[in-house]
Protein backbone atom coordinates (compact mmCIF):
# COMPACT_ATOMS: atom_id res chain seq x y z
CA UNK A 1 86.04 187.75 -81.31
CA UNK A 2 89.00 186.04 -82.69
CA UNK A 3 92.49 186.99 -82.07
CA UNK A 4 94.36 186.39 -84.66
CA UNK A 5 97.73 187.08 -83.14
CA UNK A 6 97.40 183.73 -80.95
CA UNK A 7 95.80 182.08 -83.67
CA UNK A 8 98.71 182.38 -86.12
CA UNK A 9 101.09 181.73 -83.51
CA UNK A 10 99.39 178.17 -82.50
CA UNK A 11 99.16 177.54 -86.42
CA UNK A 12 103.13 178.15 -86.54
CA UNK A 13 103.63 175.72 -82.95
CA UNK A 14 101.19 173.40 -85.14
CA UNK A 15 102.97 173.15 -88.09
CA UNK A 16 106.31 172.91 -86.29
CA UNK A 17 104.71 170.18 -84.37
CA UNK A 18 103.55 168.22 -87.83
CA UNK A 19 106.67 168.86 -89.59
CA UNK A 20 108.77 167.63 -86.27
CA UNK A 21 106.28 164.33 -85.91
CA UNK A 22 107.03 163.40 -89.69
CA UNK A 23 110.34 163.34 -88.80
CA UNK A 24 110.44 161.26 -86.19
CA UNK A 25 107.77 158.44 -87.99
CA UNK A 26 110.51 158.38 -90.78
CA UNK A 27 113.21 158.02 -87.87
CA UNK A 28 110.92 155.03 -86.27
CA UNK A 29 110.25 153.36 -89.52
CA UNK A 30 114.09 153.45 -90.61
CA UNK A 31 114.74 151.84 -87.13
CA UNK A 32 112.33 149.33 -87.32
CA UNK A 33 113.34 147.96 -90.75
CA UNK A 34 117.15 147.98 -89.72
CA UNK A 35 115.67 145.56 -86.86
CA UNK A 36 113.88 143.41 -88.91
CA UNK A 37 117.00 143.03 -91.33
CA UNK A 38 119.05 142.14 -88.35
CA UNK A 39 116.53 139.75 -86.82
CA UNK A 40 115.96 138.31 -90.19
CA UNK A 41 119.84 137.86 -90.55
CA UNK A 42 120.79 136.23 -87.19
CA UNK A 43 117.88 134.11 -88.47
CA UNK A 44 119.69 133.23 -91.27
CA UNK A 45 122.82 133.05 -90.05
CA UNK A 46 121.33 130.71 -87.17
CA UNK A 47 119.83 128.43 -89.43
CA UNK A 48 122.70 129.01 -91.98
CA UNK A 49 125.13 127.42 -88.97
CA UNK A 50 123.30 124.75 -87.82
CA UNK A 51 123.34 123.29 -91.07
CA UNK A 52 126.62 123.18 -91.17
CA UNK A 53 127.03 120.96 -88.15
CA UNK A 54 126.14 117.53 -89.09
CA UNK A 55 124.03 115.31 -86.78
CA UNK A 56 123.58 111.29 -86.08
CA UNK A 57 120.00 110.68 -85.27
CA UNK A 58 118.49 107.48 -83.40
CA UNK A 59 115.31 105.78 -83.30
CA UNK A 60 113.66 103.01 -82.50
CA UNK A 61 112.36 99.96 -84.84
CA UNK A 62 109.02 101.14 -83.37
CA UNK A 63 106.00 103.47 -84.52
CA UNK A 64 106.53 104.88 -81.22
CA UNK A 65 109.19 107.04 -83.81
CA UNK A 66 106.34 107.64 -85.91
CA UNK A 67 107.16 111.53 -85.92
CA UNK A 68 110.57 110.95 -86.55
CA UNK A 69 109.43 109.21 -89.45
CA UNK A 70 106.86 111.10 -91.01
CA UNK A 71 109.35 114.25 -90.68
CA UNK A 72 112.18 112.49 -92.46
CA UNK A 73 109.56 111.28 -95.06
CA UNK A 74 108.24 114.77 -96.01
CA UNK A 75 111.43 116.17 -95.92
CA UNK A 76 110.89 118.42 -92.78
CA UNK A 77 114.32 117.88 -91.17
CA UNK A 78 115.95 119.16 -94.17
CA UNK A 79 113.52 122.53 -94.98
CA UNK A 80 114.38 123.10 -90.74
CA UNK A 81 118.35 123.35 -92.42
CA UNK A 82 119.06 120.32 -90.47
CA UNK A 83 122.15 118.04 -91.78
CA UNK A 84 121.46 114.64 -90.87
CA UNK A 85 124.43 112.68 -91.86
CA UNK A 86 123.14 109.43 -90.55
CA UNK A 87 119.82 107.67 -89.91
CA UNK A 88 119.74 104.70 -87.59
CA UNK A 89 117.26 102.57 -86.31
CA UNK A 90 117.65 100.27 -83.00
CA UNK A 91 115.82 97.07 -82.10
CA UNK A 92 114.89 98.12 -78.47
CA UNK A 93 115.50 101.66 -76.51
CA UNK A 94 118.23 99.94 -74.35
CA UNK A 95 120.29 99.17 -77.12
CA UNK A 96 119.29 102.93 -78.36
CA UNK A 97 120.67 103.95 -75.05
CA UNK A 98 124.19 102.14 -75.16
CA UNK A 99 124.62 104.01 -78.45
CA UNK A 100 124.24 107.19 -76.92
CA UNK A 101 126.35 106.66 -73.76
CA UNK A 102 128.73 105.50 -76.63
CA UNK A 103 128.78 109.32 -77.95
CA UNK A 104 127.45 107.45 -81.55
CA UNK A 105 124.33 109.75 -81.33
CA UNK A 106 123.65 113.19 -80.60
CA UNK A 107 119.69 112.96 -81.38
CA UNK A 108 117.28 110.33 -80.29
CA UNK A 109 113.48 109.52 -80.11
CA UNK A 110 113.67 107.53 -77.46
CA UNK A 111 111.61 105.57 -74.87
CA UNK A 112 111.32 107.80 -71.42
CA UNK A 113 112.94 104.84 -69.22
CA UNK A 114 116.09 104.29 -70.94
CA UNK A 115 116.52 107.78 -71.50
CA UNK A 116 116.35 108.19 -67.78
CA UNK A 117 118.83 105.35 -67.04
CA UNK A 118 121.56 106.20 -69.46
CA UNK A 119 121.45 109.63 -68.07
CA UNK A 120 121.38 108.51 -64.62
CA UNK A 121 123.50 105.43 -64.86
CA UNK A 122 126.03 106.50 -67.67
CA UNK A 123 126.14 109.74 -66.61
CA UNK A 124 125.50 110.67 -70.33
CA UNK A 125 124.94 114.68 -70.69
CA UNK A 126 121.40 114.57 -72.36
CA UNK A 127 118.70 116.61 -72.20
CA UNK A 128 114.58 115.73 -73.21
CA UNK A 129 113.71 118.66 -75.35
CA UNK A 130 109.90 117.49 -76.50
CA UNK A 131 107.84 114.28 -76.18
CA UNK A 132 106.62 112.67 -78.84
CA UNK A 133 103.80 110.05 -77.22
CA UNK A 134 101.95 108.87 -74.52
CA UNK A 135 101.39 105.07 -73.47
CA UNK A 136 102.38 102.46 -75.89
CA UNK A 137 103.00 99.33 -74.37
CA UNK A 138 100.49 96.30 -73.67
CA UNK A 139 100.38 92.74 -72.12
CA UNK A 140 99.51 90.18 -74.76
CA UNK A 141 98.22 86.41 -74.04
CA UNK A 142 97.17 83.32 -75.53
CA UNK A 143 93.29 83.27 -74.19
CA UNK A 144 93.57 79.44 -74.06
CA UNK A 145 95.88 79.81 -71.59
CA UNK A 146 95.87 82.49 -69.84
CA UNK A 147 91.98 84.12 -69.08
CA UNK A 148 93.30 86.83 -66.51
CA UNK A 149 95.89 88.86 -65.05
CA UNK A 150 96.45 86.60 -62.23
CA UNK A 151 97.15 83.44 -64.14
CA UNK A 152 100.66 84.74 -65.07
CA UNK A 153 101.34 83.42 -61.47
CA UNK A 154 100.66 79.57 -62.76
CA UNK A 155 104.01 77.99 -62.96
CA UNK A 156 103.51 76.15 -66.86
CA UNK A 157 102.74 79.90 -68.38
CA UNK A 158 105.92 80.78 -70.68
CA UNK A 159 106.57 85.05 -70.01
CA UNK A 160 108.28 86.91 -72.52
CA UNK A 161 109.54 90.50 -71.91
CA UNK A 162 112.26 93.11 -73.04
CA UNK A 163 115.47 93.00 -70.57
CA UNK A 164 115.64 94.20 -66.91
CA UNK A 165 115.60 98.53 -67.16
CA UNK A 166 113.61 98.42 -70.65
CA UNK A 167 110.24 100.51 -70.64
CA UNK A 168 108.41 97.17 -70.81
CA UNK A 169 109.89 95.75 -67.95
CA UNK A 170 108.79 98.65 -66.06
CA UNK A 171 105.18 97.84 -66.98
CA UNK A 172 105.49 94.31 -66.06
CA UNK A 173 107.02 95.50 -62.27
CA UNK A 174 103.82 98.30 -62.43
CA UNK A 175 101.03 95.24 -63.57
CA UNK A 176 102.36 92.95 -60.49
CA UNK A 177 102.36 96.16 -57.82
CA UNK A 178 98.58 96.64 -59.22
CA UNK A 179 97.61 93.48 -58.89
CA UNK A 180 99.49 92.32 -55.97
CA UNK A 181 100.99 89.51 -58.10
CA UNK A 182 103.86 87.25 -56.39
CA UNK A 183 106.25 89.14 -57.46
CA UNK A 184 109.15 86.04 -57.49
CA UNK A 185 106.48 83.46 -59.44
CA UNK A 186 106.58 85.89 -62.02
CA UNK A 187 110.05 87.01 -62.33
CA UNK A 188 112.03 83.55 -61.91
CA UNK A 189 109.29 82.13 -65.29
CA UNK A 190 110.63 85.68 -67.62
CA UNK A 191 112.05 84.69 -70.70
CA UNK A 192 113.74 87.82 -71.87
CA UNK A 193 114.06 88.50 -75.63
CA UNK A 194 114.05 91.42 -77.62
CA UNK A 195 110.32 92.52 -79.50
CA UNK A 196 110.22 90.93 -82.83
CA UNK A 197 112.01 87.65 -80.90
CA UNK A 198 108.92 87.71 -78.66
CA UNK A 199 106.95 87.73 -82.01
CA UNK A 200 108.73 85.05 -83.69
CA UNK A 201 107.91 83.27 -80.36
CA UNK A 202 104.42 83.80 -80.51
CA UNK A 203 104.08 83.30 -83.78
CA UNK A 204 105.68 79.81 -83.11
CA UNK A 205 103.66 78.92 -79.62
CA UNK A 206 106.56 79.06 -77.10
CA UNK A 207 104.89 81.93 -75.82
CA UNK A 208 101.82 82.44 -73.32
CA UNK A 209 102.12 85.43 -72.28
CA UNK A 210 104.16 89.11 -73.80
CA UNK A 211 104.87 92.40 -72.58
CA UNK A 212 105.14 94.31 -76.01
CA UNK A 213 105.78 97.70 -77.02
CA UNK A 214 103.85 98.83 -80.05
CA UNK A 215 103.67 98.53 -82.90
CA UNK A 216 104.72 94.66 -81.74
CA UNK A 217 101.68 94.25 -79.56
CA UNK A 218 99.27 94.90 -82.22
CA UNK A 219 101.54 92.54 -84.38
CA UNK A 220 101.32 89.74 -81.47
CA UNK A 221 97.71 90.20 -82.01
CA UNK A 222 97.90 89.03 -85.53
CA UNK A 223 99.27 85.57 -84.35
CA UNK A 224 95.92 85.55 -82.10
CA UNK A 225 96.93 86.68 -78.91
CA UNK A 226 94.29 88.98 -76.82
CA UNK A 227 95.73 92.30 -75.19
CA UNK A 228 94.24 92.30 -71.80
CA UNK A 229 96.38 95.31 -70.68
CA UNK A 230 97.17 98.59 -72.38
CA UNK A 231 99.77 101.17 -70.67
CA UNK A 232 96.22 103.61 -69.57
CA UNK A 233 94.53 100.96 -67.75
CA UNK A 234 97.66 100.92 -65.10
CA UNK A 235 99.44 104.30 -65.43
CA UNK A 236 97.61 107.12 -66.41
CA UNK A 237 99.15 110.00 -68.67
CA UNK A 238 102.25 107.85 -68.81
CA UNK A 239 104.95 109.53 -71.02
CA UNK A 240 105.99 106.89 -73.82
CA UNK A 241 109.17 108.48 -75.87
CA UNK A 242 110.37 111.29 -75.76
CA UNK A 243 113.07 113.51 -78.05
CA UNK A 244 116.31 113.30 -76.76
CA UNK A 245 119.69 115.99 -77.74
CA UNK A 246 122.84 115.66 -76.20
CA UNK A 247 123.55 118.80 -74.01
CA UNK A 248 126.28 119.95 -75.81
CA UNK A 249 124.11 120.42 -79.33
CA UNK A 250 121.57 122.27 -76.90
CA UNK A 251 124.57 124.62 -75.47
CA UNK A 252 126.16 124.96 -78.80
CA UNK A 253 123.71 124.82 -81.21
CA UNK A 254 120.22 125.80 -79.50
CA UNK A 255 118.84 127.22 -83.08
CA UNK A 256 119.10 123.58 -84.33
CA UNK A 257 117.54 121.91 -81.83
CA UNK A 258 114.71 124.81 -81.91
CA UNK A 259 114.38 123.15 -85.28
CA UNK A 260 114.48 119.65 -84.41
CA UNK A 261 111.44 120.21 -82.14
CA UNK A 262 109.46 122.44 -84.53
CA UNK A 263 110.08 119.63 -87.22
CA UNK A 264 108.88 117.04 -84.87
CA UNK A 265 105.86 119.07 -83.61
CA UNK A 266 104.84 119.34 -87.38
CA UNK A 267 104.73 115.90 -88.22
CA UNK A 268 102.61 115.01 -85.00
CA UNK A 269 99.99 117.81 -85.63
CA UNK A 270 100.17 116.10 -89.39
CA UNK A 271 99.92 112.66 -88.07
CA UNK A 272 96.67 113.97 -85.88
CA UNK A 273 95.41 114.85 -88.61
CA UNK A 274 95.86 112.60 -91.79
CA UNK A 275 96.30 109.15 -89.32
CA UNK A 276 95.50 107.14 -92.88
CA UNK A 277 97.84 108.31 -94.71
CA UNK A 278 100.76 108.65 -91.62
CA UNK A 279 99.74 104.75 -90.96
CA UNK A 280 100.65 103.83 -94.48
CA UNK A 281 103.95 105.72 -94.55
CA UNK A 282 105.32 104.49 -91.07
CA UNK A 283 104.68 101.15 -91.89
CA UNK A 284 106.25 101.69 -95.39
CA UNK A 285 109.63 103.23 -92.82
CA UNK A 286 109.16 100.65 -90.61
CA UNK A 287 109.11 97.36 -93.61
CA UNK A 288 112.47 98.76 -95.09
CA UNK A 289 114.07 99.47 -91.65
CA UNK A 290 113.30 95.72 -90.95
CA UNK A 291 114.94 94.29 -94.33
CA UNK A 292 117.78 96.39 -93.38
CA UNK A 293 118.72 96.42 -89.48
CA UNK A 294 118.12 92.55 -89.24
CA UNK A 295 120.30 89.65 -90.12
CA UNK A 296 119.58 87.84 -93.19
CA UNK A 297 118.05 84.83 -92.36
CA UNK A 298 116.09 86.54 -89.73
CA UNK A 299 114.82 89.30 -91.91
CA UNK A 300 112.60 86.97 -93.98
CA UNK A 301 110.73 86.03 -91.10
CA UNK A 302 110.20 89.45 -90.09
CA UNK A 303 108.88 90.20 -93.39
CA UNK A 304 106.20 87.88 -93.10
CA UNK A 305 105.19 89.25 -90.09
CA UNK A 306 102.74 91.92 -91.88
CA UNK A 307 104.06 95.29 -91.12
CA UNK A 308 101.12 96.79 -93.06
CA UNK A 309 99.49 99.99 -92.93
CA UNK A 310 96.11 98.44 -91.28
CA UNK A 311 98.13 96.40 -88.26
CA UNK A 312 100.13 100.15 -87.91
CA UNK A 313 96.82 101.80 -88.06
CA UNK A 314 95.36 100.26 -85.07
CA UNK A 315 99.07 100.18 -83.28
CA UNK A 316 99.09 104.13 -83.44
CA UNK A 317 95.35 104.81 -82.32
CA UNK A 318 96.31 103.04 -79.14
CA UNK A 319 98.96 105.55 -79.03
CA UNK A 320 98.48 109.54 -77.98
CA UNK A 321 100.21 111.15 -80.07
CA UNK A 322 101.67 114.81 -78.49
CA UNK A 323 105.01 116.68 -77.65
CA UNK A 324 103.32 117.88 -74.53
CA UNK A 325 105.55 116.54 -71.66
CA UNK A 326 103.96 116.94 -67.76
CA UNK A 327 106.79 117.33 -65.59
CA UNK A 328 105.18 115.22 -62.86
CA UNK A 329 104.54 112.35 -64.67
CA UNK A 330 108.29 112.24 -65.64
CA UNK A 331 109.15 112.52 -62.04
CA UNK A 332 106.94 109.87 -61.19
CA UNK A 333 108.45 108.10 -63.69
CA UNK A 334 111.96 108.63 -61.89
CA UNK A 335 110.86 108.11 -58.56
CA UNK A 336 109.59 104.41 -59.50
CA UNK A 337 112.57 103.07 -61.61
CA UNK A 338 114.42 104.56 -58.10
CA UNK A 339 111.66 102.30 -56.63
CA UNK A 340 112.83 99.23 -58.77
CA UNK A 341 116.92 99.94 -57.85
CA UNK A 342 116.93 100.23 -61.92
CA UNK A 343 119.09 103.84 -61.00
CA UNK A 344 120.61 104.41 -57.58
CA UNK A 345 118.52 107.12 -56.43
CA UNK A 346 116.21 109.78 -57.60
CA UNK A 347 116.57 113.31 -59.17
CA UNK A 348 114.80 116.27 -59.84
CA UNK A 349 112.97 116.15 -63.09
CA UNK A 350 113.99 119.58 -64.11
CA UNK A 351 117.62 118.27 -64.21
CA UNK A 352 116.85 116.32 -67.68
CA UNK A 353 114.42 118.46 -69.27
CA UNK A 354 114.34 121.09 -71.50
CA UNK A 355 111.18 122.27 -72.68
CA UNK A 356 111.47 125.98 -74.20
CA UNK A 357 111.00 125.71 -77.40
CA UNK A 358 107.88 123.79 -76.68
CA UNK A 359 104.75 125.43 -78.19
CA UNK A 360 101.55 125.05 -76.98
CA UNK A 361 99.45 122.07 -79.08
């Protein structure tokens, strides 16, 4: 039998209950979209300040910069809010460095050995936010001359490489520890000259042997030289460049470089992706960067030295392109310029890297 007394009086506890539970969704809901109008304003207002702080960027005359590239191409920088107020481009990360221990740039893509020695040896406040490649640099002969590794040691073959500290020069001091090369044969026969020099020199036959960064090496390959070395057969997972800030944007400005690193992620998934089409555009960047950061006379020549979308094509597959960054391999990286005397001693890795607004590729 029912009692209807207790019935009635749960009905009135139920409705209570409803009528109490209605008021609290409405409650919930009101708080929820006042949070998602704040969130969506500090957004705003985020991206709304960053763009009004202008920033220099750097990179090098390289496709190792081929994010950097492809972003400023599409227009990504700019949809990220960023103001970039000036664009330049540097013949070799050393002289990419000197600009930033200058205080000329607060945003680089930049090779991973410079970077470390102008922070160590400057003392210049920067931080590595993203990478942007693995490997990238080669050993380039004339196969007349030159048939293997150890033949570098002969004293008639003519050695060109980037200056003492450049990421190139590290390769040459890792190929002679790997092959237990005499170490003084080698050094005392170096001719050092800038990349597209070492071209011209090629190009010219002054040349028997070149440690190159790409996209030069697969230029030197044009000329007929043979790469008998690439960066993976003697250092494994080697980081290449890397995106530089200085720490002060980072402290000051973290939204922006949040953007800089989701604009540079972009164009590398793109470039993954549609490596055609990136080839033809980077080597597009690259021909009018050329005409334009070279003297004159010397500008000509370089033209002629076929910066076309096939010789980029081939320079970038020998490239991995990836923002992923493995903190071990940058300490190893430190530890063996230490090694070299090329900084005075080692550091932690986590003192130059920054890698939170990483996202996992």
């Amino acid at each position: 039998m029912v009692d209807y007394a207790i019935t009635a009086q749960y009905a009135g506890i139920l409705s209570v209950n409803l009528e109490n539970d209605s008021s609290m969704i409405k409650k919930l809901l009101s708080i929820l979209l006042y949070l998602i109008f704040i969130i969506s304003f500090l957004s705003f207002s985020s991206k709304a300040m960053a763009a009004e702080k202008e920033i220099k960027m750097a990179v090098e005359f390289m496709d190792h910069a081929a994010s950097a590239y492809i972003a400023k191409n599409k227009g990504w920088f700019r949809e990220e809010g960023l103001k970039i107020t000036a664009y330049e481009s540097y013949i070799t990360g050393m002289a990419l460095a000197a600009a930033l221990g200058r205080g000329d740039i607060d945003v680089a893509y930049i090779c991973l050995v410079p970077a470390i020695n102008v922070y160590a040896n400057a003392k210049v406040p920067i931080k590595v936010v993203a990478g942007t490649h693995k490997y990238g640099y080669g050993l380039l002969v004339n196969p007349n001359t030159v048939k293997t590794v150890r033949d570098l040691e002969k004293p008639d073959i003519r050695i060109g490489c980037v200056r003492e500290g450049g990421a190139v020069d590290v390769i040459l001091h890792r190929i002679i520890d790997s092959y237990h090369l005499n170490e003084s044969k080698i050094l005392s026969k170096v001719q050092r000259m800038n990349p597209p020099k070492q071209i011209l020199a090629v190009k010219t036959g002054q040349l028997d042997a070149a440690f190159l960064p790409e996209h030069h090496a697969t230029m030197a390959e044009e000329s007929g030289f043979k790469m008998i070395l690439k960066t993976q057969d003697i250092w494994p997972e080697m980081q290449g460049s890397v995106l530089v800030v200085k720490e002060s944007l980072l402290k000051e400005y973290p939204q922006m470089v949040k953007a800089l690193v989701e604009a540079s992620q972009k164009a590398t998934d793109w470039i993954n992706h549609h490596p055609d089409e990136a080839a033809k555009i980077v080597a597009n960047e690259l021909q009018v960067v050329g005409e334009n950061i070279f003297p004159l006379n010397l500008s000509k020549i370089i033209a002629r030295l076929r910066i076309n979308p096939e010789v980029i094509g081939r320079s970038m597959n020998r490239l991995e392109y990836t923002t992923d960054i493995t903190p071990r391999v940058v300490q190893d990286t430190i530890d063996y310029i230490a090694g070299l005397g090329y900084i005075k001693k080692s550091f932690k890795a986590e003192e130059i890297l920054d890698l939170r607004f990483l996202r996992s590729e």
